[in-house]
C-alpha atoms as a PDB file:
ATOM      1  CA  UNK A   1       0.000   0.000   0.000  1.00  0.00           C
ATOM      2  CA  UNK A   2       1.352   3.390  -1.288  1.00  0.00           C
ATOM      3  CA  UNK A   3       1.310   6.708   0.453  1.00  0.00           C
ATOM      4  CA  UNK A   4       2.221   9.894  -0.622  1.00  0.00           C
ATOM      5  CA  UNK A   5       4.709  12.205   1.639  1.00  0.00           C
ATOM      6  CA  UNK A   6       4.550  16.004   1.703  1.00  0.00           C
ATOM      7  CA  UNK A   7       5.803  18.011  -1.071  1.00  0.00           C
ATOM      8  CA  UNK A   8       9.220  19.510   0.184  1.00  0.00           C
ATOM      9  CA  UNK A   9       8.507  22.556  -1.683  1.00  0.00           C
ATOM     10  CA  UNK A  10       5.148  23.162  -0.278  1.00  0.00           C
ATOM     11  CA  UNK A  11       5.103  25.315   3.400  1.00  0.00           C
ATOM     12  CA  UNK A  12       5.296  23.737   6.563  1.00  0.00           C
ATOM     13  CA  UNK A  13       1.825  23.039   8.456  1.00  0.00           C
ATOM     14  CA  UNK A  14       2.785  22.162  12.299  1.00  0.00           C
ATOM     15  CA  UNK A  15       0.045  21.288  14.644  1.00  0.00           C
ATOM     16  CA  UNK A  16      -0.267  21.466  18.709  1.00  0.00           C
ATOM     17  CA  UNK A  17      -1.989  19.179  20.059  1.00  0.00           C
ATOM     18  CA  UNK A  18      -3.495  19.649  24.049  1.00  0.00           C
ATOM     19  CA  UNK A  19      -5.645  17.394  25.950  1.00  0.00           C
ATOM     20  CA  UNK A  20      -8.014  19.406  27.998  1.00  0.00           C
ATOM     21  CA  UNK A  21      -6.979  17.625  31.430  1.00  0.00           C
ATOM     22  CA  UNK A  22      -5.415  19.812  32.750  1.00  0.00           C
ATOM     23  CA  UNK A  23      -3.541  23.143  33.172  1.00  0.00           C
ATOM     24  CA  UNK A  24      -0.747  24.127  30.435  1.00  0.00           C
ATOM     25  CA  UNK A  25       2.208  24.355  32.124  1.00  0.00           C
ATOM     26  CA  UNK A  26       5.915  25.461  30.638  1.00  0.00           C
ATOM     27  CA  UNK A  27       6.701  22.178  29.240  1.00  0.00           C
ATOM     28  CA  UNK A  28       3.025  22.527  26.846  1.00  0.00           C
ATOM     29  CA  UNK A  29       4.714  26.518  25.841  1.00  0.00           C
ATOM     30  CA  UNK A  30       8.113  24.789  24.684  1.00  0.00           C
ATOM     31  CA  UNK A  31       5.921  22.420  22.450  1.00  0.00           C
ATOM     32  CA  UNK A  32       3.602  24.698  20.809  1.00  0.00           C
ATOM     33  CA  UNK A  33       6.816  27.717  20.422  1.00  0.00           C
ATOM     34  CA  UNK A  34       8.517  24.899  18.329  1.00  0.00           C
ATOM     35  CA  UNK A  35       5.744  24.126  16.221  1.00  0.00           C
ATOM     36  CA  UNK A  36       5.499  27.429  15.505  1.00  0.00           C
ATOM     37  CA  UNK A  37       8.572  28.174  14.996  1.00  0.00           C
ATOM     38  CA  UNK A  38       8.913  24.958  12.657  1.00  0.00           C
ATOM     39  CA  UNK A  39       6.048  26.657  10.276  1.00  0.00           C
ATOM     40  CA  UNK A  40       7.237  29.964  10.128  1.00  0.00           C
ATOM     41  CA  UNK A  41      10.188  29.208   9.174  1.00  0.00           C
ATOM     42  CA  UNK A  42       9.092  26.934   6.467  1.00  0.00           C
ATOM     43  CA  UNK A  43       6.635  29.841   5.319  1.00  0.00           C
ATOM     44  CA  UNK A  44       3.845  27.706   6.575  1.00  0.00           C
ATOM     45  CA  UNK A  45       1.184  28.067   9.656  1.00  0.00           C
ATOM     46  CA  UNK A  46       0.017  26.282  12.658  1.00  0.00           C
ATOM     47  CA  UNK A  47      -2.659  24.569  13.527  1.00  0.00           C
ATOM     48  CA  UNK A  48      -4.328  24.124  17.130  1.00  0.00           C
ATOM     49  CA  UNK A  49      -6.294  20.999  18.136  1.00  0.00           C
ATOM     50  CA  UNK A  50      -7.967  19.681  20.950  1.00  0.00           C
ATOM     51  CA  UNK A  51      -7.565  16.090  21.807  1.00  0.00           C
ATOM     52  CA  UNK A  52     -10.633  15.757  24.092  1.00  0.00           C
ATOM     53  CA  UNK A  53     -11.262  11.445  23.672  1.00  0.00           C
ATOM     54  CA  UNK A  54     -10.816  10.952  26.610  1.00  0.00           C
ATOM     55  CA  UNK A  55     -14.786  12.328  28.285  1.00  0.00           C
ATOM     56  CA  UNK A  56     -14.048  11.078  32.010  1.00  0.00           C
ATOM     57  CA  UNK A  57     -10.866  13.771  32.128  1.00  0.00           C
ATOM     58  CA  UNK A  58     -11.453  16.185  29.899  1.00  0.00           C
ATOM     59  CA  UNK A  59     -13.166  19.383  30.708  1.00  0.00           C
ATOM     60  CA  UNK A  60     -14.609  22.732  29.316  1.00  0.00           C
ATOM     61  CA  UNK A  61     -12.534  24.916  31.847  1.00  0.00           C
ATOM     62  CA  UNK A  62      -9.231  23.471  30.796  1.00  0.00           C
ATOM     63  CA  UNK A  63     -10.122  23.634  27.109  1.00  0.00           C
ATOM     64  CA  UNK A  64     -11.154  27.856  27.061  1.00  0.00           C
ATOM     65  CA  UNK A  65      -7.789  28.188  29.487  1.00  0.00           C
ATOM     66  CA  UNK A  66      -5.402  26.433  26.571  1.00  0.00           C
ATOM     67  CA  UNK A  67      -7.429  29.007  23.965  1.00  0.00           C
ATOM     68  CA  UNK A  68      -6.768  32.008  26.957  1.00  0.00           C
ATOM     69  CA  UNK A  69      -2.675  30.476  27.472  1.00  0.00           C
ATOM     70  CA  UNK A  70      -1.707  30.550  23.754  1.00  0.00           C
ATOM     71  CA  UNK A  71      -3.085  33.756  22.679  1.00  0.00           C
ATOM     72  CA  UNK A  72      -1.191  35.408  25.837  1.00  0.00           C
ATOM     73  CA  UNK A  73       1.871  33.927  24.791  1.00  0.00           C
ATOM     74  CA  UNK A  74       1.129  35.686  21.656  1.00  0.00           C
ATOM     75  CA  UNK A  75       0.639  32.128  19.581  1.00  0.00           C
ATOM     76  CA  UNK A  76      -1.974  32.459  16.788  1.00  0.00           C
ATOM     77  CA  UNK A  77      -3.761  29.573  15.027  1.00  0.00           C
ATOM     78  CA  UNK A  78      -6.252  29.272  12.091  1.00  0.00           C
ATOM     79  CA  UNK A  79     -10.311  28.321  12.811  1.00  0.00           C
ATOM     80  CA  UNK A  80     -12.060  26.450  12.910  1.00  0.00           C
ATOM     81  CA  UNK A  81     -10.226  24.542  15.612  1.00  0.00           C
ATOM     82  CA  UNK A  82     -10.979  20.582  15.329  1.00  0.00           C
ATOM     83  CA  UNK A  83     -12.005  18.865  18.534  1.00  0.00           C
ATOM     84  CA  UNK A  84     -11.635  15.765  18.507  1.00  0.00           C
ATOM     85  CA  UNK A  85     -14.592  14.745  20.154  1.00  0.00           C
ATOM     86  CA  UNK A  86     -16.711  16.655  16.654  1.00  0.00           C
ATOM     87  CA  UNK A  87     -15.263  14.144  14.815  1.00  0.00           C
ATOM     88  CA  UNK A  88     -16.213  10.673  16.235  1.00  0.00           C
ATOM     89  CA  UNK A  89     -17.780   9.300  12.960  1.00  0.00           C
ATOM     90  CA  UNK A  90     -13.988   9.394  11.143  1.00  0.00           C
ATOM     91  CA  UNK A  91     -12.650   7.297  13.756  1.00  0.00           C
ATOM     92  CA  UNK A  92     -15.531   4.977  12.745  1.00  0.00           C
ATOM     93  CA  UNK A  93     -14.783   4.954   9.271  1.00  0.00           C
ATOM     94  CA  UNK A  94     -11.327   3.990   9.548  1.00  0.00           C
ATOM     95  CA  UNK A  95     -12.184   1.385  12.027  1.00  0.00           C
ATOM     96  CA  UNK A  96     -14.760  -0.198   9.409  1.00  0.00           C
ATOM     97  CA  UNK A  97     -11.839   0.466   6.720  1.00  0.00           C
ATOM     98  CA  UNK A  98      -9.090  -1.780   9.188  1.00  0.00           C
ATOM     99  CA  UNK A  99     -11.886  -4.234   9.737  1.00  0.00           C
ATOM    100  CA  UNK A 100     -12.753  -4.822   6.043  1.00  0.00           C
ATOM    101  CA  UNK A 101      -9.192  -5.964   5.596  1.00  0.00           C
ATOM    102  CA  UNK A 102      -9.521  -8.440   8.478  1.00  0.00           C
ATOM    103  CA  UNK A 103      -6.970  -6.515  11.071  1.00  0.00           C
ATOM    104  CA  UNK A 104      -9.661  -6.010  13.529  1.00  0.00           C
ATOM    105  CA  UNK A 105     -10.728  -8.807  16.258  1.00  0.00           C
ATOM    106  CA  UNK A 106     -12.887  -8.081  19.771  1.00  0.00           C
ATOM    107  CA  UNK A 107     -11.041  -8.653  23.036  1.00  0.00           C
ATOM    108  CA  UNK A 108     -13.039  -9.614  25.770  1.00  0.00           C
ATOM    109  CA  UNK A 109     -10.310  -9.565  28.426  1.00  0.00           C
ATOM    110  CA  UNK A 110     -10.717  -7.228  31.111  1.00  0.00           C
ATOM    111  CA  UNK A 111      -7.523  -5.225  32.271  1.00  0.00           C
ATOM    112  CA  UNK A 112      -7.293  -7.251  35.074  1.00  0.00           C
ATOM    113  CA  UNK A 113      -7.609 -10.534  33.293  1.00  0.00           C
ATOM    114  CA  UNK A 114      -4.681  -9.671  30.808  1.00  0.00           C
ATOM    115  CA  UNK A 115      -2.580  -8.903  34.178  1.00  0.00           C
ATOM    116  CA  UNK A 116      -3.309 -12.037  35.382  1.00  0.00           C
ATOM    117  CA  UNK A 117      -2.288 -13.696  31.893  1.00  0.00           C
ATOM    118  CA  UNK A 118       0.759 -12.239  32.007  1.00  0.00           C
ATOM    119  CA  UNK A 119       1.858 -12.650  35.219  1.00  0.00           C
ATOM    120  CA  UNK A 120       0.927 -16.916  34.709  1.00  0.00           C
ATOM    121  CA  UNK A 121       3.433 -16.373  31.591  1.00  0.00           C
ATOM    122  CA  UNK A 122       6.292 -15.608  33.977  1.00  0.00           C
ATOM    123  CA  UNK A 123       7.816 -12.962  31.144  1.00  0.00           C
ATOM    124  CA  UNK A 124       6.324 -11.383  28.954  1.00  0.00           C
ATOM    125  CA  UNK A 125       7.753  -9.486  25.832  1.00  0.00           C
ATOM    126  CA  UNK A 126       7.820  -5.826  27.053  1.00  0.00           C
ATOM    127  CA  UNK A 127       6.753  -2.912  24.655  1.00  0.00           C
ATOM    128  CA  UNK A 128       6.754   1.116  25.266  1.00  0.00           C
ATOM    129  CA  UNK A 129       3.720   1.214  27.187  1.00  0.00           C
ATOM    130  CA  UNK A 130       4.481  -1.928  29.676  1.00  0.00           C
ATOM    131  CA  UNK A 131       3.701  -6.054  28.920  1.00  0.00           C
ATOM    132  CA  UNK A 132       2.558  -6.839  25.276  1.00  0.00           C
ATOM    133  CA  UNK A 133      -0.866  -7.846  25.466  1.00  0.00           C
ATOM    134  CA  UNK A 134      -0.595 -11.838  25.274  1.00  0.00           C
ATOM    135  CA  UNK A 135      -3.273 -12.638  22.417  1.00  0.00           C
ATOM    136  CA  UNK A 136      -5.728 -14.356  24.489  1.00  0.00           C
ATOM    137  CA  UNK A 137      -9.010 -13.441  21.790  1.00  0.00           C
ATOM    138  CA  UNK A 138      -6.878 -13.454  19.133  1.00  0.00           C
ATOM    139  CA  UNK A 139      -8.050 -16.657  18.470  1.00  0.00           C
ATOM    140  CA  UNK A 140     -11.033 -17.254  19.245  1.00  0.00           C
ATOM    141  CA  UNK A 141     -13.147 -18.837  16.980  1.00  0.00           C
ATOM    142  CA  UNK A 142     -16.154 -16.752  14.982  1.00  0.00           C
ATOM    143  CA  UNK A 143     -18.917 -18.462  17.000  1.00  0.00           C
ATOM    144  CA  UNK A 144     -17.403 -17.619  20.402  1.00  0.00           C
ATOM    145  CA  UNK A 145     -17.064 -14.489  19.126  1.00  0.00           C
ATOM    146  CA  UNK A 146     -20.377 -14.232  18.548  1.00  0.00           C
ATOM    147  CA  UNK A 147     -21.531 -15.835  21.696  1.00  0.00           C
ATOM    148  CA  UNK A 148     -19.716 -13.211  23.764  1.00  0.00           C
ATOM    149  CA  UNK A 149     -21.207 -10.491  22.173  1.00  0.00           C
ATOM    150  CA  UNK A 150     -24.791 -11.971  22.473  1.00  0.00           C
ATOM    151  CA  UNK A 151     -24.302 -12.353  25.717  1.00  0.00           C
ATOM    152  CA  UNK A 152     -23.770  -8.085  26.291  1.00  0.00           C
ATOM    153  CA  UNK A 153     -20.009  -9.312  27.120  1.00  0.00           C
ATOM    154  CA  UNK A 154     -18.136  -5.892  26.925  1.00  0.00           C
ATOM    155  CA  UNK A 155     -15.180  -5.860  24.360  1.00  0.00           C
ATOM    156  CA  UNK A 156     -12.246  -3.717  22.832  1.00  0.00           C
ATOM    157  CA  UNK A 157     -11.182  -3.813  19.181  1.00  0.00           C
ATOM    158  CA  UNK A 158      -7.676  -4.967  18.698  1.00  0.00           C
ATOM    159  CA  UNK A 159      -5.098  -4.327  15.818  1.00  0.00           C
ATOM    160  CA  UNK A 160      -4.051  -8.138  15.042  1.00  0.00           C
ATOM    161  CA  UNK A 161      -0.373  -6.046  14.530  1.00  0.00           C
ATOM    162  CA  UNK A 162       1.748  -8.989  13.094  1.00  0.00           C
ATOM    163  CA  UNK A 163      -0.949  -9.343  10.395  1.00  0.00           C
ATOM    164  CA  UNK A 164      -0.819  -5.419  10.003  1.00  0.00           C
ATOM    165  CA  UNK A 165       2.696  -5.491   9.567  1.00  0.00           C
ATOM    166  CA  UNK A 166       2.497  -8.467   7.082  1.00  0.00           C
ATOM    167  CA  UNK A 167       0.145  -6.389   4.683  1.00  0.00           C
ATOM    168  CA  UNK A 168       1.856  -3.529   4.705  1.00  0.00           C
ATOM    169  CA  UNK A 169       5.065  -4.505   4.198  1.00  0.00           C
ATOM    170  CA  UNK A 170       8.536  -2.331   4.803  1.00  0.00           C
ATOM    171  CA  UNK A 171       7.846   1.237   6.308  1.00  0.00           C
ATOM    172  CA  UNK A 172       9.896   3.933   6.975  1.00  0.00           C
ATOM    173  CA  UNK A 173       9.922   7.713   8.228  1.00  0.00           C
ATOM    174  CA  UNK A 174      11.962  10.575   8.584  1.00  0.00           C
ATOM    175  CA  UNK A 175      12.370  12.623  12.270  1.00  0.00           C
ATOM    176  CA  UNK A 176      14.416  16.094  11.934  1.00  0.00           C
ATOM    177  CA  UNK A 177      16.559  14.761  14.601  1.00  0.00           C
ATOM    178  CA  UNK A 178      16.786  11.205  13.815  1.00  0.00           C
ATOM    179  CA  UNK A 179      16.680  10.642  10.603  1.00  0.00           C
ATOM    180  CA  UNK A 180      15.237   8.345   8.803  1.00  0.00           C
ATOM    181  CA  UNK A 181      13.685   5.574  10.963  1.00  0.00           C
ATOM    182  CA  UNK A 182      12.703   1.941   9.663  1.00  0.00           C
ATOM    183  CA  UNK A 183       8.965   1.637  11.455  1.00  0.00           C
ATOM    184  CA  UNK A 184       8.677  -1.282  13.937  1.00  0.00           C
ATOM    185  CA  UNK A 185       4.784  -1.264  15.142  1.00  0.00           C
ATOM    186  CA  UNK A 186       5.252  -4.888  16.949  1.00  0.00           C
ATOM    187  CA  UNK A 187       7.168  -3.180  19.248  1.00  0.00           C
ATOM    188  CA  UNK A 188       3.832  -2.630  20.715  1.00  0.00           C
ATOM    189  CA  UNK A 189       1.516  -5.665  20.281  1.00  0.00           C
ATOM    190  CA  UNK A 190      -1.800  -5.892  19.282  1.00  0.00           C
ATOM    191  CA  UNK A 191      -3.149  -2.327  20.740  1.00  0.00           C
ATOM    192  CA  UNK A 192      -6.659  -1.445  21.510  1.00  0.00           C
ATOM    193  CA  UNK A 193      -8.313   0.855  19.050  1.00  0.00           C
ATOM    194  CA  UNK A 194     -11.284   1.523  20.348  1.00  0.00           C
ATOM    195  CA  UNK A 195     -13.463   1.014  23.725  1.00  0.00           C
ATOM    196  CA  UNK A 196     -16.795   1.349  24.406  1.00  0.00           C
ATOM    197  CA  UNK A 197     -16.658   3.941  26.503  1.00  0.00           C
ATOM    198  CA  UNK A 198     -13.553   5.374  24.043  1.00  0.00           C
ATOM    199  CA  UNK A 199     -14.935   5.027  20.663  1.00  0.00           C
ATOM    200  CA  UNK A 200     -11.371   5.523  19.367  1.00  0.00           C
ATOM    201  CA  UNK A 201      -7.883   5.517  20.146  1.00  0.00           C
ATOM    202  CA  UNK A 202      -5.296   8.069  20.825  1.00  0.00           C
ATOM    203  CA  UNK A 203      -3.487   6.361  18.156  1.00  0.00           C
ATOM    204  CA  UNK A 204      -5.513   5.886  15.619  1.00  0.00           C
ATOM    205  CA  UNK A 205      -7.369   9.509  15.995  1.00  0.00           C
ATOM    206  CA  UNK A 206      -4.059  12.259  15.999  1.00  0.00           C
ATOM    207  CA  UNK A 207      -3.026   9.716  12.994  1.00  0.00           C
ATOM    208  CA  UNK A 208      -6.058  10.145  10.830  1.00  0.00           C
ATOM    209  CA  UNK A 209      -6.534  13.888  12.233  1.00  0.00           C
ATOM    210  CA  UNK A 210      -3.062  14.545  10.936  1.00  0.00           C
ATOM    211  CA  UNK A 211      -4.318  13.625   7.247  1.00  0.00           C
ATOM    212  CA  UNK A 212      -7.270  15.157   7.204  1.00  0.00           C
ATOM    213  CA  UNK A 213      -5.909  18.281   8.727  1.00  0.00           C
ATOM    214  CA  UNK A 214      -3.036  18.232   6.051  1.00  0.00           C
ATOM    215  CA  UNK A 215      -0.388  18.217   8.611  1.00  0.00           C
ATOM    216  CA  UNK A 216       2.999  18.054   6.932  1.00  0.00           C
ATOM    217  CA  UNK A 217       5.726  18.244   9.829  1.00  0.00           C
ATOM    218  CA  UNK A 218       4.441  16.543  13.247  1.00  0.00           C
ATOM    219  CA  UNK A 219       6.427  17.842  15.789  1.00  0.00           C
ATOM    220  CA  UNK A 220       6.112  16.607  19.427  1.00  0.00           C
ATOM    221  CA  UNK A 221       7.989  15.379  22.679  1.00  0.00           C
ATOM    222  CA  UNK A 222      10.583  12.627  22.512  1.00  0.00           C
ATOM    223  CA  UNK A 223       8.495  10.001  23.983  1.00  0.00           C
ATOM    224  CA  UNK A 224       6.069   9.885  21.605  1.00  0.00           C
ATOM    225  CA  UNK A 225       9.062   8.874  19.502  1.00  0.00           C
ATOM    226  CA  UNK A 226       8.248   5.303  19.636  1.00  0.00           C
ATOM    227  CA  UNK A 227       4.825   5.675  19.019  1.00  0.00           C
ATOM    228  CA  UNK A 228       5.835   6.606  15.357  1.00  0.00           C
ATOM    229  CA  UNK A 229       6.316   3.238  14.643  1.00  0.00           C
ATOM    230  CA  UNK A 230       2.843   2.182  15.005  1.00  0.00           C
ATOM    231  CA  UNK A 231       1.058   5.419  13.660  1.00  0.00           C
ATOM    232  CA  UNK A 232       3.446   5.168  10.407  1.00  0.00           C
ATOM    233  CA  UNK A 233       1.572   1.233  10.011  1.00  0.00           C
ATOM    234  CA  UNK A 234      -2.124   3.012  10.559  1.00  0.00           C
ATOM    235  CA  UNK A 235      -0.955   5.310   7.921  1.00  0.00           C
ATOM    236  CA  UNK A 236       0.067   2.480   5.544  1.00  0.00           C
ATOM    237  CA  UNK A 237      -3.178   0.184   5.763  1.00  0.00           C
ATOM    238  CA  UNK A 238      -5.384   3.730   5.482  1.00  0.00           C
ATOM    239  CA  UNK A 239      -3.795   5.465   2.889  1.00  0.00           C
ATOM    240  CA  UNK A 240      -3.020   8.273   4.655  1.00  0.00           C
ATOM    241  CA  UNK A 241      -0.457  10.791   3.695  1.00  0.00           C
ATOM    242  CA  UNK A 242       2.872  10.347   5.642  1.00  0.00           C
ATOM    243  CA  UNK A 243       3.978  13.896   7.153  1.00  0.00           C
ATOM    244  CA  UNK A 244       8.088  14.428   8.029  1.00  0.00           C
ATOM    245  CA  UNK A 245       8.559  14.286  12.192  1.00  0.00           C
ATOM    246  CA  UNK A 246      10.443  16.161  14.870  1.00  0.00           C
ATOM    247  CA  UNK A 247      10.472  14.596  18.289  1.00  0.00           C
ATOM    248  CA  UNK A 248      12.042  17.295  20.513  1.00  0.00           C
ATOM    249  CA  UNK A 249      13.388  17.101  23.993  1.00  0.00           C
ATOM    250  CA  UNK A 250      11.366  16.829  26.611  1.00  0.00           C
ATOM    251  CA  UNK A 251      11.350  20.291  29.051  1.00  0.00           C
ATOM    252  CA  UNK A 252      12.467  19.419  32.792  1.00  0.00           C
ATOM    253  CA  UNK A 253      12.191  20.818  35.995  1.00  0.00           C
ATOM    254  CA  UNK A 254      15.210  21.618  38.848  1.00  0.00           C
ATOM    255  CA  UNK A 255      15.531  18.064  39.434  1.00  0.00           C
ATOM    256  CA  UNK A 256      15.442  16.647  36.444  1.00  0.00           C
ATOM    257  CA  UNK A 257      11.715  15.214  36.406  1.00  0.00           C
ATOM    258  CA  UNK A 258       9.740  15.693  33.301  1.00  0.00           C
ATOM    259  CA  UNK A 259       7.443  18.693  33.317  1.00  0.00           C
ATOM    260  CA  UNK A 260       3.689  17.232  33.948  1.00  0.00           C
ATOM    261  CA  UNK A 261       0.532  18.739  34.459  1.00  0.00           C
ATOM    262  CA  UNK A 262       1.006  18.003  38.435  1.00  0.00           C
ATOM    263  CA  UNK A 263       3.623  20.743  38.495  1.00  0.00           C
ATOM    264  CA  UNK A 264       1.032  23.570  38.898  1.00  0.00           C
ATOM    265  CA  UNK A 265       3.795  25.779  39.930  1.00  0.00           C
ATOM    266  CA  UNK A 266       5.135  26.028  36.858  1.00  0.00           C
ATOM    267  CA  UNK A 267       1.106  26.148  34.946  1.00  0.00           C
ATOM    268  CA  UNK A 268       0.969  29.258  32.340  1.00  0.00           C
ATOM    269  CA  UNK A 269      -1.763  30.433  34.063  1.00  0.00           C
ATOM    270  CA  UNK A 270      -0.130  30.357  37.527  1.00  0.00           C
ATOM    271  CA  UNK A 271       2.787  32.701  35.903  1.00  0.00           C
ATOM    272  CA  UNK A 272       0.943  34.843  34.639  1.00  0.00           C
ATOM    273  CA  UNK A 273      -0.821  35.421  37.825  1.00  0.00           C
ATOM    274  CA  UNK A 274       2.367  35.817  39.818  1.00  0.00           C
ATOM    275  CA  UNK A 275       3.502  38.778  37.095  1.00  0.00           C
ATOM    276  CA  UNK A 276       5.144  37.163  34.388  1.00  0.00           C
ATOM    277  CA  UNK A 277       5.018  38.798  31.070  1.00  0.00           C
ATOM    278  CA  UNK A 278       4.494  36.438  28.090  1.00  0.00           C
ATOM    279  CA  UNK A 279       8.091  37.231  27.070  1.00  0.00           C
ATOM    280  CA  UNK A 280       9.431  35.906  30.076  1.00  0.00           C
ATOM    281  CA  UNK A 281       7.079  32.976  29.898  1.00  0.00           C
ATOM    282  CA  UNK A 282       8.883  32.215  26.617  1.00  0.00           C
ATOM    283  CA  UNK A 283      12.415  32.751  27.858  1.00  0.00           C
ATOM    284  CA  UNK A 284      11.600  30.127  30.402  1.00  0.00           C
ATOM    285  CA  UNK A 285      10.488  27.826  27.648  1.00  0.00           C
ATOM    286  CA  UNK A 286      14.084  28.949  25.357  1.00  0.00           C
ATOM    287  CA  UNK A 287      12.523  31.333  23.280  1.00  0.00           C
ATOM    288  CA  UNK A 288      13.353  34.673  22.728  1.00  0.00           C
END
């Protein structure tokens, strides 16, 4: 399956990408500087979206505080601005699109249950987020399939990844900082797609948002590095235009602990309060 990569001629079009969880804090400023930074200097423009999936966490008062943040830091972003949770029916499509290429199965396994699988195992294969995910309804057999779902059992939808991988064949991607990359999605096992109560993943969303949006250069933190790998297979099986990368370093505090939204100290909102002018805001990030 072919894809097309962005014109190197064409501008730059960066994204930044906050969940509504939360408070921005300096570490979110760094990320959405260097996107913008990344378009202008490629003539291009950024593009602001809000990753809201995720209902139980997300909330209305974070969301207008990210649009209040940004435009005090003196960031600027064309409209309309996508929210993801608009945009549920997309996810769905590209769901029924894995599934009519057989790359879909339902997991019945609670959380708990695939703990418990694992920990029988002895060892199990390690990926970036923890224990692969042992393949216990990967099997299963169409009328226990069924069965379970009569019976109201709930279920996730799981990328059969080796299978992926198989169809799609070689992949590859370039990252402004390391270069060109060969893509190696079983690093993460068969991942979950979509819940119930999630219709879609984080995955497979900022993937197909990416296209749609005509992102051309994804920039974001360092540990999302590895997550590359699996969103450059999603891109293969969909058709989806493949955009360049630059995973930056990750801001960090005194100590040497990652900036997180816990560090409220250190929240946009909480210097700007204390007196902080948005230039010194963005000194504190490294921009002048």
């Amino acid at each position: 399956m072919s894809t097309s990569g962005p014109d190197a001629s064409a501008p730059f079009v960066t994204r930044f990408a906050p969940s509504p969880t939360g408070l921005l804090h300096v570490g979110h400023a760094y990320a959405a500087l260097f996107a913008e930074r990344a378009a202008r200097a490629g003539g291009g423009h950024l593009i602001l979206r809000i990753e809201d999936i995720d209902a139980g966490r997300c909330r209305p008062q974070f969301e207008e505080a990210i649009y209040q943040d940004l435009a005090w830091l003196g960031l600027a972003w064309e409209e309309p601005v996508r929210r993801q949770s608009d945009h549920m029916d997309d996810y769905a499509g590209a769901l029924a699109r894995l599934d009519g290429l057989g790359l879909l199965y339902p997991c019945f396994c609670t959380r708990r249950e695939v703990a418990a699988e694992i920990a029988r195992a002895g060892h199990a294969p390690h990926g970036p987020d923890g224990p692969l995910y042992p393949g216990t309804c990967r099997g299963l057999s169409p009328e226990t399939r069924a069965t379970k779902k009569a019976a109201g059992t709930p279920s996730a939808l799981r990328l059969d990844t080796k299978r992926a991988a198989e169809v799609a064949g070689p992949l590859e991607w370039h990252d402004g900082a390391a270069g060109t990359a060969a893509a190696e999605p079983n690093l993460f096992g068969d991942v979950v797609l979509a819940r119930k109560d999630t219709p879609t993943s984080y995955h497979l969303a900022v993937t197909l948002d990416d296209h749609l949006q005509g992102i051309t250069l994804v920039t974001r933190g360092e540990d999302l590095f590895a997550a590359t790998h699996l969103h450059r297979l999603l891109q293969a099986l969909l058709g989806l235009d493949v955009p360049l990368y630059h995973h930056h370093p990750m801001l960090a505090d005194e100590a040497g602990r990652r900036l997180a939204k816990r560090h409220r100290s250190l929240t946009i909102q909480a210097l700007r309060d204390a007196g902080k002018s948005p230039a010194e805001v963005r000194q504190m990030a490294g921009f002048e």
